[in-house]
Protein backbone atom coordinates (compact mmCIF):
# COMPACT_ATOMS: atom_id res chain seq x y z
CA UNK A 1 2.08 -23.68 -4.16
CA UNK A 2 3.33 -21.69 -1.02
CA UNK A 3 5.38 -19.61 -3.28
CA UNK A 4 2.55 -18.61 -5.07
CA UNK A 5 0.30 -17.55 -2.14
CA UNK A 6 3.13 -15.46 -1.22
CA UNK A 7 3.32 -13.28 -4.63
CA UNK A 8 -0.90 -13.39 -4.38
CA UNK A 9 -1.17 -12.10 -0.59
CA UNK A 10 1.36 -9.38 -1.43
CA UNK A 11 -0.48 -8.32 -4.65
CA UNK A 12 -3.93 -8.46 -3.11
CA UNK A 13 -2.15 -5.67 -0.65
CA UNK A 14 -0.92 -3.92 -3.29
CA UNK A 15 -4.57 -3.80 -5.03
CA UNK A 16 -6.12 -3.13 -1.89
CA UNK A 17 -3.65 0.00 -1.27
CA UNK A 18 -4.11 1.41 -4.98
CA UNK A 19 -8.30 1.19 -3.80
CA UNK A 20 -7.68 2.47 -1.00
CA UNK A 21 -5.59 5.40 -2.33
CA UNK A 22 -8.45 6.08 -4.89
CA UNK A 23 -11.26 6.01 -2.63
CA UNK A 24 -9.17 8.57 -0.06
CA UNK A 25 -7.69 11.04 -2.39
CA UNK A 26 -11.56 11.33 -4.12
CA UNK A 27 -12.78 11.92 -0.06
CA UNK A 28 -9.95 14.70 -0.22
CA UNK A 29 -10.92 15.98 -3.61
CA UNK A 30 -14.83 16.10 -2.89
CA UNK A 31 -13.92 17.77 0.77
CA UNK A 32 -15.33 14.67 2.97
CA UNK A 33 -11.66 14.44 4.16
CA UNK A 34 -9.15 16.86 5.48
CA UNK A 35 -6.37 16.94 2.59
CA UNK A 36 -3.02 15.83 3.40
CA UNK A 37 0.36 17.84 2.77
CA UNK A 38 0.92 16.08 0.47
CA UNK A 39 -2.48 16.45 -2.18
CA UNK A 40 -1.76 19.57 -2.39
CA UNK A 41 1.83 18.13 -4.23
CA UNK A 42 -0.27 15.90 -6.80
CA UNK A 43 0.52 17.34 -10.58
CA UNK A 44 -2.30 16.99 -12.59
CA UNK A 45 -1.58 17.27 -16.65
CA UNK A 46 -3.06 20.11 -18.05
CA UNK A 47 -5.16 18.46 -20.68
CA UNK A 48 -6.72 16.63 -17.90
CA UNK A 49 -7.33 19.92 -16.41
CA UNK A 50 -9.45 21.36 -19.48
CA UNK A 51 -10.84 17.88 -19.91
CA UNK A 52 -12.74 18.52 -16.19
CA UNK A 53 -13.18 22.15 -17.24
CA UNK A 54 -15.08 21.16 -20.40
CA UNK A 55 -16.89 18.66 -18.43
CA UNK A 56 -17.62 19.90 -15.17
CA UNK A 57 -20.90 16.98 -14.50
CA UNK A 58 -18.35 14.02 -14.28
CA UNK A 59 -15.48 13.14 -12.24
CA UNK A 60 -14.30 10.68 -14.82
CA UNK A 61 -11.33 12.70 -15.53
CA UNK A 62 -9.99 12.48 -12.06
CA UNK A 63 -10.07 9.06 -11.84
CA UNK A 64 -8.53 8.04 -15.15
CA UNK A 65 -5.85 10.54 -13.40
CA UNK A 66 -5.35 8.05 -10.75
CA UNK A 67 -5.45 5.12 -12.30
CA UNK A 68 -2.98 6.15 -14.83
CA UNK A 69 -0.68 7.66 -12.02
CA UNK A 70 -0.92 4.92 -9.60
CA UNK A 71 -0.58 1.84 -12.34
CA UNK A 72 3.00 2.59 -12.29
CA UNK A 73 3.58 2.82 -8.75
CA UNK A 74 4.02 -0.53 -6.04
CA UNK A 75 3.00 0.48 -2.58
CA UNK A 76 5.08 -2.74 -0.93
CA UNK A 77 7.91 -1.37 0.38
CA UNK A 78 8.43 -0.33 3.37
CA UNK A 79 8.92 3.43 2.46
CA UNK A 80 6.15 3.34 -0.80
CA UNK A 81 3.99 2.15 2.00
CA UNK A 82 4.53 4.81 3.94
CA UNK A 83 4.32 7.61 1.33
CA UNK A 84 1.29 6.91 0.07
CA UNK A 85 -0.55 6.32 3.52
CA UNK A 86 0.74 9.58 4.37
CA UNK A 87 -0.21 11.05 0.70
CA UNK A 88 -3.77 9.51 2.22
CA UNK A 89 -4.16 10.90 4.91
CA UNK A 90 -3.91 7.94 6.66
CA UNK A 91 -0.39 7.94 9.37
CA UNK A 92 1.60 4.82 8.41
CA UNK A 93 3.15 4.95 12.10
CA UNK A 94 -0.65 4.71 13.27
CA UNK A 95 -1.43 1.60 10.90
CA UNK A 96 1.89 0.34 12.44
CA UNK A 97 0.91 0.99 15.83
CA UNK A 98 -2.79 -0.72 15.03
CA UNK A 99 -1.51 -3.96 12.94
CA UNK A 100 1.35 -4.73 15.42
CA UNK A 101 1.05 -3.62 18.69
CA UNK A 102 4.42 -2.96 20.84
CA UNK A 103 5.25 -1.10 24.07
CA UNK A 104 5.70 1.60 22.23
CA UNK A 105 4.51 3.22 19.33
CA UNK A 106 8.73 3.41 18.13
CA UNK A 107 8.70 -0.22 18.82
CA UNK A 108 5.33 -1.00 16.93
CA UNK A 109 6.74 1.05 13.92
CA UNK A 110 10.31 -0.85 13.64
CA UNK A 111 9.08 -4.03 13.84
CA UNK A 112 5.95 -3.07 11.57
CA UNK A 113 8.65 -1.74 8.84
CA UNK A 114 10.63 -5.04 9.80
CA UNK A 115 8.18 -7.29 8.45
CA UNK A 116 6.52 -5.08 5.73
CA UNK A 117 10.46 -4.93 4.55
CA UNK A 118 10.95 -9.44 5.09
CA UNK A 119 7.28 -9.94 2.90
CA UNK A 120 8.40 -7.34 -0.07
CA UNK A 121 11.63 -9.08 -0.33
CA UNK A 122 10.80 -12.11 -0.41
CA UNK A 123 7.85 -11.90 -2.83
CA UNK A 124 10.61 -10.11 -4.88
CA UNK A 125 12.55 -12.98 -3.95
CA UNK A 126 10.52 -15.20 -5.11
CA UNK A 127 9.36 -13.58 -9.05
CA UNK A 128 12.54 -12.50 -9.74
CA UNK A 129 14.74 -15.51 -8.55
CA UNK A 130 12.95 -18.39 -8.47
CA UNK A 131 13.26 -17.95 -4.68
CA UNK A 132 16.68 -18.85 -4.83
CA UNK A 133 20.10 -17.52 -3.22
CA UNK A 134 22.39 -14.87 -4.85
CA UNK A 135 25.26 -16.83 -4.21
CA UNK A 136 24.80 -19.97 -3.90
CA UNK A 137 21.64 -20.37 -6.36
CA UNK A 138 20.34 -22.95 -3.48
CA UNK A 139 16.16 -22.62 -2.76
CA UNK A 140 15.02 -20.88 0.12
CA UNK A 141 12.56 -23.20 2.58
CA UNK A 142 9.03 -22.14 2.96
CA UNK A 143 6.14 -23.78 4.86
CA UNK A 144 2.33 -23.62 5.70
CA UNK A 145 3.30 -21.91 8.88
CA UNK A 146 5.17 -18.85 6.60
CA UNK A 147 2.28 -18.44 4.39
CA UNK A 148 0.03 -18.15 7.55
CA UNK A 149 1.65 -15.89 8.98
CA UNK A 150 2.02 -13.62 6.11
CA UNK A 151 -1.27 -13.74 5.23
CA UNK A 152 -2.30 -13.03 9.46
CA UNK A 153 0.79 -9.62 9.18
CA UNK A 154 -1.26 -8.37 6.06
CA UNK A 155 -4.80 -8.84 7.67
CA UNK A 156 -3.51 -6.68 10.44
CA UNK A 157 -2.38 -4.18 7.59
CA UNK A 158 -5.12 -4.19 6.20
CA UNK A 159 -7.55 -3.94 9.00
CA UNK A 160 -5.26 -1.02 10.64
CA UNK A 161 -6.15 1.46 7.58
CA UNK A 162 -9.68 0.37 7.17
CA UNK A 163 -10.51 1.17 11.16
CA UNK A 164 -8.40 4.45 10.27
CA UNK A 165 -10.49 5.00 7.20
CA UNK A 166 -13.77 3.98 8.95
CA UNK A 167 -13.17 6.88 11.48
CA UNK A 168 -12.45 9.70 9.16
């Protein structure tokens, strides 16, 4: 049961960071938000292009963009993570600095990247190996307590870029 509250706390993140990606980049695109470096990278197919220029009264084209694009990415990883916040316009060494607090902001981002690191590996530990050892095949423990505590590290995740968002 803990196992499995895990895998669902680190795909609700996931879910929440392909939303938020969506909702941002469309803020970019419509000019609401400053665009990134990096937007200005995005390759767009060019049959998506002439579907928008036949069509210029929907955005439907942009977003099937998106979802297409981002259904193949995993934003759980500690440098994914911070890609696509950046991509986003949204600093992952700010959300850092927000979710976990330090004496300083290089202290909030290393242990930030510490723990965003520990909860991708072991919800990969736990789909792709049973949650079991390499080498010895033994299980690894897991409590209540873990699970908590995951589920409090991504709440401050997730509130960090949503107060970042909020004040765009």
């Amino acid at each position: 049961m803990w196992r499995s509250q895990i895998v669902f706390l680190e795909g609700i993140l996931d879910f929440y960071l392909h939303e938020m990606s969506k909702y941002a980049l469309y803020q970019m695109f419509s000019g609401q938000w400053n665009k990134s470096e990096k937007y200005f990278g995005i390759k767009v197919p060019m049959k998506l292009v002439e579907n928008a220029y036949e069509d210029l009264s929907t955005k439907e084209w942009f977003f099937s963009f998106l979802n297409q694009e981002m259904s193949k990415q995993v934003y759980l990883s500690a440098e994914s993570m911070k890609d696509q916040l950046n991509l986003i316009g949204i600093p992952f060494n700010d959300v850092m600095s927000k979710a976990f607090p330090k004496s300083t902001v290089n202290d909030s981002l290393k242990y930030g990247k510490t723990i965003v690191r520990e909860m991708f590996d072991r919800r990969n530990k736990i789909v792709h190996q049973n949650d079991r050892e390499h080498t010895s095949a033994n299980r690894t423990s897991i409590s209540k307590d873990l699970v908590t505590l995951y589920r409090q590290q991504i709440a401050a995740i997730v509130y960090a870029i949503q107060e970042i968002a909020m004040n765009k």
